[in-house]
Structure formats: C-alpha cells, structure tokens
N, C-alpha and C. Protein backbone atom coordinates (compact mmCIF):
# COMPACT_ATOMS: atom_id res chain seq x y z
N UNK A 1 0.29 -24.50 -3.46
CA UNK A 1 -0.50 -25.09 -2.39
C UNK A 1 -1.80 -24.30 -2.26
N UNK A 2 -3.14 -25.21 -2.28
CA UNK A 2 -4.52 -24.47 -2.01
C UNK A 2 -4.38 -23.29 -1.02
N UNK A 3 -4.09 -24.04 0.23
CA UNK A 3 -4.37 -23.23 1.45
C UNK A 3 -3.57 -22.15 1.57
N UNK A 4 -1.96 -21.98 0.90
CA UNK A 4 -1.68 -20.78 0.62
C UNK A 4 -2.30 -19.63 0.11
N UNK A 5 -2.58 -20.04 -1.11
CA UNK A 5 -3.22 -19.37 -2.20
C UNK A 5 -4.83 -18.83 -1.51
N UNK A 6 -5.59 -19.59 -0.79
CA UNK A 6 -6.60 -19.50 -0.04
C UNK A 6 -6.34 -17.76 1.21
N UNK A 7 -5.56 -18.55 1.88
CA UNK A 7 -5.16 -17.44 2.89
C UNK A 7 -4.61 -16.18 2.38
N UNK A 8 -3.68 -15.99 1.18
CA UNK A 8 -3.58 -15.32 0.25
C UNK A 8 -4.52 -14.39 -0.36
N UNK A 9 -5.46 -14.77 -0.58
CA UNK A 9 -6.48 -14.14 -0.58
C UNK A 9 -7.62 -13.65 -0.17
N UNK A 10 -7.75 -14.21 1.32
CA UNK A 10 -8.43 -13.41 2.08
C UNK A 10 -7.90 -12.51 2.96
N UNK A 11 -6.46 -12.48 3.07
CA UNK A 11 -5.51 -11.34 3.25
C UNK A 11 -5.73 -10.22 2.31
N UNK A 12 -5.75 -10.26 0.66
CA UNK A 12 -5.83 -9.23 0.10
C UNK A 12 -7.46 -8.63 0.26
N UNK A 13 -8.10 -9.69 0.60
CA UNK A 13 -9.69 -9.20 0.89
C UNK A 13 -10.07 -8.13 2.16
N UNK A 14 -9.45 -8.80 3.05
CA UNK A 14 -9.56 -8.04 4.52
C UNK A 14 -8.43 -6.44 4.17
N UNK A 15 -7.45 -6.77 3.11
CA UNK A 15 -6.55 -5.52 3.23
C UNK A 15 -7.22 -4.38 1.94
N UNK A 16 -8.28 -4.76 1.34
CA UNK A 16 -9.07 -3.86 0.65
C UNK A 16 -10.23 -3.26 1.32
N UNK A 17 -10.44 -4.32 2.28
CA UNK A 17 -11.98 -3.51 3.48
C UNK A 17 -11.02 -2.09 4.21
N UNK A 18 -9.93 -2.93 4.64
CA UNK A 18 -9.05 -1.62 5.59
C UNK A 18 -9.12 -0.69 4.59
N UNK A 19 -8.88 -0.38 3.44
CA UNK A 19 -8.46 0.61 2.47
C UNK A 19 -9.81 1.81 2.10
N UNK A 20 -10.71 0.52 1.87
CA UNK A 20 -11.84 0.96 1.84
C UNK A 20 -13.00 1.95 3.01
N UNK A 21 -12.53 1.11 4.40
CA UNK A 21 -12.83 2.28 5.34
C UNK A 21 -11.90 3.05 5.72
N UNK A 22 -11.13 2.68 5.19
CA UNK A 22 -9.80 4.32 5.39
C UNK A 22 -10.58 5.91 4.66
N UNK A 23 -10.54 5.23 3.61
CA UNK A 23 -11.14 6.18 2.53
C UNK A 23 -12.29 6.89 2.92
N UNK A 24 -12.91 6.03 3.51
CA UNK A 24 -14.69 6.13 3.68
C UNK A 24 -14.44 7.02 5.18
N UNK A 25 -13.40 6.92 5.69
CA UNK A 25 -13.52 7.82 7.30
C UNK A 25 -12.22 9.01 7.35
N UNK A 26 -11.39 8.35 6.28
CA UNK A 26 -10.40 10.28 5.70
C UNK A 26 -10.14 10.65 4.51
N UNK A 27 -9.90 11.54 4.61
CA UNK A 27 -10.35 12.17 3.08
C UNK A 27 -8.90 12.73 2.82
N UNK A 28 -7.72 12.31 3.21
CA UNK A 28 -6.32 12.67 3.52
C UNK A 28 -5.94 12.16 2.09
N UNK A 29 -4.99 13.05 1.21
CA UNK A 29 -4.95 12.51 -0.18
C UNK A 29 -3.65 11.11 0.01
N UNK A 30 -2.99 10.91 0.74
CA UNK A 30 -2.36 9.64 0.97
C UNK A 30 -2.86 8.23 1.02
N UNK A 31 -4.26 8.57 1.48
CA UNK A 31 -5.13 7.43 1.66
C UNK A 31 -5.23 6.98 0.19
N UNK A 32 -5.71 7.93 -0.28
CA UNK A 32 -6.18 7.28 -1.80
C UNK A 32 -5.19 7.38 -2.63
N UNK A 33 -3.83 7.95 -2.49
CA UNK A 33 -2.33 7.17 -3.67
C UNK A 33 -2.35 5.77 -2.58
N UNK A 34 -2.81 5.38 -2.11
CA UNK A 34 -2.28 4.20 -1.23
C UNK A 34 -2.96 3.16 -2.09
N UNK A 35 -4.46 3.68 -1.95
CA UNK A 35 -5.75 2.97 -2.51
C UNK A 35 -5.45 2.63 -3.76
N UNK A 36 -5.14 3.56 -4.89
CA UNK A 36 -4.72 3.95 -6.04
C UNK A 36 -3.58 2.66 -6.24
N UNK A 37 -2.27 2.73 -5.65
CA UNK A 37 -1.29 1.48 -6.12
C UNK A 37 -1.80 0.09 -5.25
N UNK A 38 -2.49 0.17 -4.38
CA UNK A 38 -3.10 -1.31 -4.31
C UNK A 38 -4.02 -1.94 -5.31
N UNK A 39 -4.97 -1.31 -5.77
CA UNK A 39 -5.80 -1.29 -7.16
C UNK A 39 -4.91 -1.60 -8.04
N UNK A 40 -4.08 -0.34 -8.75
CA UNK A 40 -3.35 -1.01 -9.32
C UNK A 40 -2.60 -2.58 -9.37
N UNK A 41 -1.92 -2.63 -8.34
CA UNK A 41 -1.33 -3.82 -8.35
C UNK A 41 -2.02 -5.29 -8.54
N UNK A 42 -3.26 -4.96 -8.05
CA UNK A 42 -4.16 -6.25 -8.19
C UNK A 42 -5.27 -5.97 -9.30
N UNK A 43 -4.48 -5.34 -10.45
CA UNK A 43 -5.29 -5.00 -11.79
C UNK A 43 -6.55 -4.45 -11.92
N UNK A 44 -7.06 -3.90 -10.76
CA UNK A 44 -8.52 -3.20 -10.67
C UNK A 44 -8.06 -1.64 -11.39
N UNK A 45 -7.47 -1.45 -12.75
CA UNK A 45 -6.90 -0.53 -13.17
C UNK A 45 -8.18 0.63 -13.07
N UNK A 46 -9.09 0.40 -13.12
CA UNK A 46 -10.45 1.63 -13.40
C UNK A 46 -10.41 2.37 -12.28
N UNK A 47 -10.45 1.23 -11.08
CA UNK A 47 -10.77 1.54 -9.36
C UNK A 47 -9.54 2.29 -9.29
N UNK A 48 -8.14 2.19 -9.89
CA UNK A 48 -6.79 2.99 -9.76
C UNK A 48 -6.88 4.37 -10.24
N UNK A 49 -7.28 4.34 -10.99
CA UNK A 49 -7.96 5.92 -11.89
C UNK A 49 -8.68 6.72 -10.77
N UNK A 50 -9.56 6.05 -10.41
CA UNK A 50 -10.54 7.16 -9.83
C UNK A 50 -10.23 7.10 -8.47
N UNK A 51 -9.49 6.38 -7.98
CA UNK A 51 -8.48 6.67 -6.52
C UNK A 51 -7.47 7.61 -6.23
N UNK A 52 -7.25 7.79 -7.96
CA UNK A 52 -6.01 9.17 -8.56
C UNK A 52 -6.82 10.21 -8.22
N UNK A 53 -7.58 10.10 -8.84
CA UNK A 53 -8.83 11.39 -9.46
C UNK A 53 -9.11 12.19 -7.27
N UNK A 54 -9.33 10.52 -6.99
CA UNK A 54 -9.80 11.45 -5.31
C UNK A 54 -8.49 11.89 -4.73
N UNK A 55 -7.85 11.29 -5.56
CA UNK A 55 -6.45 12.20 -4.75
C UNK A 55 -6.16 13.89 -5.51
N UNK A 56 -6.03 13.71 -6.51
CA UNK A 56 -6.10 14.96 -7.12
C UNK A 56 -6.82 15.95 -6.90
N UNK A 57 -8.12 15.68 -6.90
CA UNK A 57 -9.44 16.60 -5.73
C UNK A 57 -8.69 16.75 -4.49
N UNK A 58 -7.91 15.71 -3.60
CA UNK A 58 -7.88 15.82 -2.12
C UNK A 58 -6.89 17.13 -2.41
N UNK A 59 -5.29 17.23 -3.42
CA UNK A 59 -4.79 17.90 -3.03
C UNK A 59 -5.15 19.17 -3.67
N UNK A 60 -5.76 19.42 -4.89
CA UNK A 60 -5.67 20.62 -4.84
C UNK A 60 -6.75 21.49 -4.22
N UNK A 61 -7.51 20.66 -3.05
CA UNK A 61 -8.33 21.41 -1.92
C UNK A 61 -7.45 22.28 -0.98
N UNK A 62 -6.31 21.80 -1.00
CA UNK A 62 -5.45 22.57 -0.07
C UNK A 62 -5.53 24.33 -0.58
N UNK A 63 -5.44 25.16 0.68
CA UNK A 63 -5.47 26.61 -0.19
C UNK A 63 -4.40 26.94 -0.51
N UNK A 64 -3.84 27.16 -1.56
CA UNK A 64 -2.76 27.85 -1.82
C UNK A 64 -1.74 27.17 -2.05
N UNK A 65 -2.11 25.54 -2.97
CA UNK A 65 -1.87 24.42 -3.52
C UNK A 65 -0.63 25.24 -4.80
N UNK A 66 -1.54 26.55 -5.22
CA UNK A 66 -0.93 26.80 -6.87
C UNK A 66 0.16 27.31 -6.45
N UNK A 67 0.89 27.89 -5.46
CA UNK A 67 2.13 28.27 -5.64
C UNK A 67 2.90 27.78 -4.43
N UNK A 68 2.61 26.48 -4.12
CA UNK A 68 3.79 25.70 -2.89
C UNK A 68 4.41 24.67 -3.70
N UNK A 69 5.48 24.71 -4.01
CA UNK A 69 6.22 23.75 -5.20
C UNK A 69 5.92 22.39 -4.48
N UNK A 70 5.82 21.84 -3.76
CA UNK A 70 5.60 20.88 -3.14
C UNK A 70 4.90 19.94 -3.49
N UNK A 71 3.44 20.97 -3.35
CA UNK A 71 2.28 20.45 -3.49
C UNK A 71 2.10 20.45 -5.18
N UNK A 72 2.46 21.17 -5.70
CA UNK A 72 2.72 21.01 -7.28
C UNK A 72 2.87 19.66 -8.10
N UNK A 73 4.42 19.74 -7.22
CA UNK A 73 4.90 18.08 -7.92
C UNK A 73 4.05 17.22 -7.69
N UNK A 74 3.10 17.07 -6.44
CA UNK A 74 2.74 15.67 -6.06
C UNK A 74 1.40 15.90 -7.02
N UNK A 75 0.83 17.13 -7.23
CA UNK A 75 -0.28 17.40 -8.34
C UNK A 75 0.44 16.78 -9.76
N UNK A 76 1.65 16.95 -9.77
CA UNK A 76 2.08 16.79 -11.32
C UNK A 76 2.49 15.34 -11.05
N UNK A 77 2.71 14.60 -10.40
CA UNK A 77 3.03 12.98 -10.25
C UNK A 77 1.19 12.27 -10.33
N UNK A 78 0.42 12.80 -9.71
CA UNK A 78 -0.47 12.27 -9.91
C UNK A 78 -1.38 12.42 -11.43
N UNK A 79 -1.23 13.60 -11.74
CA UNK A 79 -1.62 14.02 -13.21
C UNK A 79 -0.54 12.95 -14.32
N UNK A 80 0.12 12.64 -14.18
CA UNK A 80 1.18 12.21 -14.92
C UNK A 80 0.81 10.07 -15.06
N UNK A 81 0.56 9.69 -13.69
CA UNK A 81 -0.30 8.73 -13.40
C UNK A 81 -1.56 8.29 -14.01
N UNK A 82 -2.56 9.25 -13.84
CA UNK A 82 -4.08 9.00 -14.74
C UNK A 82 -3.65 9.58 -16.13
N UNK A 83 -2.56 10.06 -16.45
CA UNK A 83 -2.19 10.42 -18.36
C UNK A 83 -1.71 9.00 -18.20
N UNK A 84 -1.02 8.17 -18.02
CA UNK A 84 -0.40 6.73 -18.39
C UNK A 84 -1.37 6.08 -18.72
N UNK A 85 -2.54 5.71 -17.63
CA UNK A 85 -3.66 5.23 -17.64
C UNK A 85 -4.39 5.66 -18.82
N UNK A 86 -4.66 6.79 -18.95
CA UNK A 86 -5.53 7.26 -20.06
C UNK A 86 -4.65 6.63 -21.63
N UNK A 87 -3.80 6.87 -21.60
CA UNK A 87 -3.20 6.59 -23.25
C UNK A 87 -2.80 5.45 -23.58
N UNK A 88 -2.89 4.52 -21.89
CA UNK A 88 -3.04 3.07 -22.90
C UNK A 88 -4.60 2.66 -22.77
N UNK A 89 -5.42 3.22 -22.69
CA UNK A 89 -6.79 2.95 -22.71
C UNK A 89 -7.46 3.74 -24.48
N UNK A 90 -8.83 3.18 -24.57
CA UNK A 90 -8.99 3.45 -26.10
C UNK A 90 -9.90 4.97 -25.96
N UNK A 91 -10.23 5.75 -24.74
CA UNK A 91 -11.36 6.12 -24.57
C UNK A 91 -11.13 7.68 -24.68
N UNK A 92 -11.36 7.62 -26.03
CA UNK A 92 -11.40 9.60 -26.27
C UNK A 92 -11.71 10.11 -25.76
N UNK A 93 -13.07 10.36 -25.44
CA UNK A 93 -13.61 11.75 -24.37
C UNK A 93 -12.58 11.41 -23.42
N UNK A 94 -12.13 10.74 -22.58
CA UNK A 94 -11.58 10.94 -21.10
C UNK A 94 -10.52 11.55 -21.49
N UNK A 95 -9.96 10.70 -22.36
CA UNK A 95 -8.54 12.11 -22.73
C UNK A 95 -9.01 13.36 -22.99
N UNK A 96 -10.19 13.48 -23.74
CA UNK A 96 -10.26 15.00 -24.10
C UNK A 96 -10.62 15.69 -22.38
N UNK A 97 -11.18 15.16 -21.77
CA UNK A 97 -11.90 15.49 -20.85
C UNK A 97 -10.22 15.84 -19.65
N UNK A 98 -9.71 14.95 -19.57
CA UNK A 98 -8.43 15.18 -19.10
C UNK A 98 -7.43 16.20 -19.59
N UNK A 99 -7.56 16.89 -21.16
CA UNK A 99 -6.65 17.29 -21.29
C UNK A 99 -7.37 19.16 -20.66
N UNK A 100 -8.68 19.24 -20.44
CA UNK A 100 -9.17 20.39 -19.66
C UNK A 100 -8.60 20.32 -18.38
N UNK A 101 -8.43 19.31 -18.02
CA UNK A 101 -8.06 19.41 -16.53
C UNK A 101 -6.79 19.94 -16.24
N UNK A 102 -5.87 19.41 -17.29
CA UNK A 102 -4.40 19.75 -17.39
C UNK A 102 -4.55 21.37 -17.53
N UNK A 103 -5.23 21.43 -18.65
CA UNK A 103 -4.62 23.47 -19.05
C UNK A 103 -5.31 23.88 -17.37
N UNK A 104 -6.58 23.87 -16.91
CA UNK A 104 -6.91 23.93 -15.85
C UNK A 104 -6.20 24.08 -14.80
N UNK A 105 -5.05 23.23 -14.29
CA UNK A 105 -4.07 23.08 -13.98
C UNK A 105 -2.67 24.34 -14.00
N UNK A 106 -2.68 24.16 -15.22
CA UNK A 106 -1.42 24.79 -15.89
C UNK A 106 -2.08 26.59 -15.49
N UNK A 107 -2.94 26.77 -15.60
CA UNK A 107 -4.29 28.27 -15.39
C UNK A 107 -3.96 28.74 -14.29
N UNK A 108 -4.32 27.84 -13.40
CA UNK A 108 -4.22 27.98 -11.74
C UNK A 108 -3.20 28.51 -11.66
N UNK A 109 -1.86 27.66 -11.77
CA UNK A 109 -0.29 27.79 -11.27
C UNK A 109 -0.13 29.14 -12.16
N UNK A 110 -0.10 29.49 -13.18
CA UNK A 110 0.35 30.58 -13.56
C UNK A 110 -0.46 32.25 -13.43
N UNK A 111 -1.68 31.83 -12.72
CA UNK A 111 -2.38 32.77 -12.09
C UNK A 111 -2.11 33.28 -10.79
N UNK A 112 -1.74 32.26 -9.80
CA UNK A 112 -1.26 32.07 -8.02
C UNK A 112 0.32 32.76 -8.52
N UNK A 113 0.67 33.05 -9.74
CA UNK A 113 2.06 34.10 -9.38
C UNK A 113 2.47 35.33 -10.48
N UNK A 114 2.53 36.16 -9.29
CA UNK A 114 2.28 37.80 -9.81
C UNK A 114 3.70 37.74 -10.87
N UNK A 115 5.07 37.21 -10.24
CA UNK A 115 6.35 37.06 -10.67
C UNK A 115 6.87 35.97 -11.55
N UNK A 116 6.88 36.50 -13.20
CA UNK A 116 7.03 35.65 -13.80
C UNK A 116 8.66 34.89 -13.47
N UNK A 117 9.10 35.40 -12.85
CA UNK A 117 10.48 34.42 -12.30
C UNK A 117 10.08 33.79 -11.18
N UNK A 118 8.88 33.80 -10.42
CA UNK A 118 8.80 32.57 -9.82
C UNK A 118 8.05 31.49 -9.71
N UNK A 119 7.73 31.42 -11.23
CA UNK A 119 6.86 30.07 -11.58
C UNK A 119 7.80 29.10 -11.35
N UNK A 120 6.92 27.93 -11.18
CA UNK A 120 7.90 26.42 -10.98
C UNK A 120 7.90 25.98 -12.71
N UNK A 121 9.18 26.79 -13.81
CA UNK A 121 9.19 26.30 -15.20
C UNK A 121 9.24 24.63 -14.88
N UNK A 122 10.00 24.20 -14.07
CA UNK A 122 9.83 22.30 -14.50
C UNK A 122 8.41 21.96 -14.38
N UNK A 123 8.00 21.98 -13.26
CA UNK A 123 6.36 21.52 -13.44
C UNK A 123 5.45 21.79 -14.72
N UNK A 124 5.54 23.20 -14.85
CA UNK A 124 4.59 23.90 -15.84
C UNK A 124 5.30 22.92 -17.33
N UNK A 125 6.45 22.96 -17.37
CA UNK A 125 7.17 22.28 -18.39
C UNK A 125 6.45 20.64 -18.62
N UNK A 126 6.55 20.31 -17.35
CA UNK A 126 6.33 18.92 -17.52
C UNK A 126 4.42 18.72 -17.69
N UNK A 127 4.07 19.63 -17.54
CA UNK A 127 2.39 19.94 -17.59
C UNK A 127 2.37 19.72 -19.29
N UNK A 128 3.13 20.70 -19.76
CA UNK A 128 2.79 21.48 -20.86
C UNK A 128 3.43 19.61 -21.96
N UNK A 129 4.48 18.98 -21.33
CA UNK A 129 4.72 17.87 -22.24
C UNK A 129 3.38 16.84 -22.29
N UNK A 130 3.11 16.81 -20.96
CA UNK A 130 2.17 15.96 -21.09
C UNK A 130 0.71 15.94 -21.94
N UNK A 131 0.60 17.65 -21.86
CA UNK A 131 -0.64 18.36 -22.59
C UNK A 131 -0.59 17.69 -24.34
N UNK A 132 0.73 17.88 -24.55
CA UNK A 132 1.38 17.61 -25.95
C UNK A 132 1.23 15.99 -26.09
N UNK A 133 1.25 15.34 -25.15
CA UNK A 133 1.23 13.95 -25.46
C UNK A 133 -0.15 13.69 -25.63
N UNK A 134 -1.04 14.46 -24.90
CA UNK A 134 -2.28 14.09 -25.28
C UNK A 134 -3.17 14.53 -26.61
N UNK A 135 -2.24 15.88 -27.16
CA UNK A 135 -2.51 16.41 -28.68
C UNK A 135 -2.16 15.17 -30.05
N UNK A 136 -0.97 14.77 -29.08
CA UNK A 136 -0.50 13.16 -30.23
C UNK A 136 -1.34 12.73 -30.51
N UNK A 137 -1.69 12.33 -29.52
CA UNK A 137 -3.04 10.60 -29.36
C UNK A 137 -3.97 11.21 -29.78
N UNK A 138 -4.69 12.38 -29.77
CA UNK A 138 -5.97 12.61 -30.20
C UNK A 138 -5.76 12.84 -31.58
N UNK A 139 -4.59 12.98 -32.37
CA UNK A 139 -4.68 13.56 -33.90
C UNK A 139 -5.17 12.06 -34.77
C-alpha cells in the first residue's frame, strides 16, 4: 500500500533528524553506536563507518579507558565492527590506515599496565586476531 510505504518513510526521515541532533548536541559514545546501526540498517554503510569511528574517538576520550576492562571490550566490539566493514570493502589505504589504529590500540593497553598478569589477554588476543586478518587481505 502507497500510503504505508509513504508514512514509512517519513518516519525513518524524522527518526534520522532525531539521530542527527542527538549527535550534533552529545557527544555520549551511545549516541553514535545508535547512529552507527540505524545507518547501517538502512544501508547508508559509509555514514555507519564513520558513526563507529565517532564512537571510537568518544570512548577512548575517557581517561583511563586503557586499563578498565569494560571500556576495552566496547573499544574492541567497535574496532571489530569498522574491520567487517573495511574487508568487505575494496579500499586499501583504509585498511592500512586501520591496521595503525589497531597496533595503536594494542600500544595503549599494554602501556596503561605495569603487571604483565594484568593485561586483559582476551582483548589484546582478539586485537592481535583481527590485526592478522588485516595482514591476510593486504598480502
């Protein structure tokens, strides 16, 4: 039916302005994984990337991001997110450019701890696979 399909979509219109001045008035990294799977879902895959990217900036602004396991994972769920994105896309530099961000990453966390028994090994683990997935694709 037209008028479904009509109203349908000026629902998703009016619910991208909300998203959009969400963003534009907090800088809260929830806003933009929110932003991030609405994009997604309505195939604006590029606009999903760089909604990651402001989330990834949002969290590791927090101080003392590198050694709260917490804040780790949700760094390593979002890193893990723009790697999906990146490796089904054709675009070398961004992977290369991404895979700095990762060791970058991996730098931080193992710098923020004096005690090599209390690194988070799964994260760093799951850093270090992903690093490797991106050595694949570039060979």
């Amino acid at each position: 039916d037209a008028a479904t399909l009509d109203s349908a979509k000026r629902t998703l219109i009016r619910l991208r302005e909300l998203l959009t001045k969400l963003q534009e008035t907090m800088k809260e990294a929830w806003v933009h994984e929110i932003c991030a799977h609405f994009n997604g879902c309505v195939g604006r895959i590029g606009q999903a990337v760089d909604d990651l990217m402001k989330e990834y900036r949002a969290l590791t602004s927090y101080k003392g991001w590198e050694s709260d396991s917490s804040m780790i994972k949700k760094i390593c769920r979002v890193i893990s997110q723009i790697l999906e994105s990146h490796l089904e896309g054709e675009d070398e530099d961004a992977l290369k450019k991404f895979r700095f961000l990762i060791k970058g990453v991996i730098s931080k966390i193992n710098a923020a701890h004096f005690n090599p028994e209390r690194l988070p090994k799964v994260h760093l683990k799951h850093l270090e696979e992903m690093l490797a997935e991106i050595e694949t694709k570039l060979e």
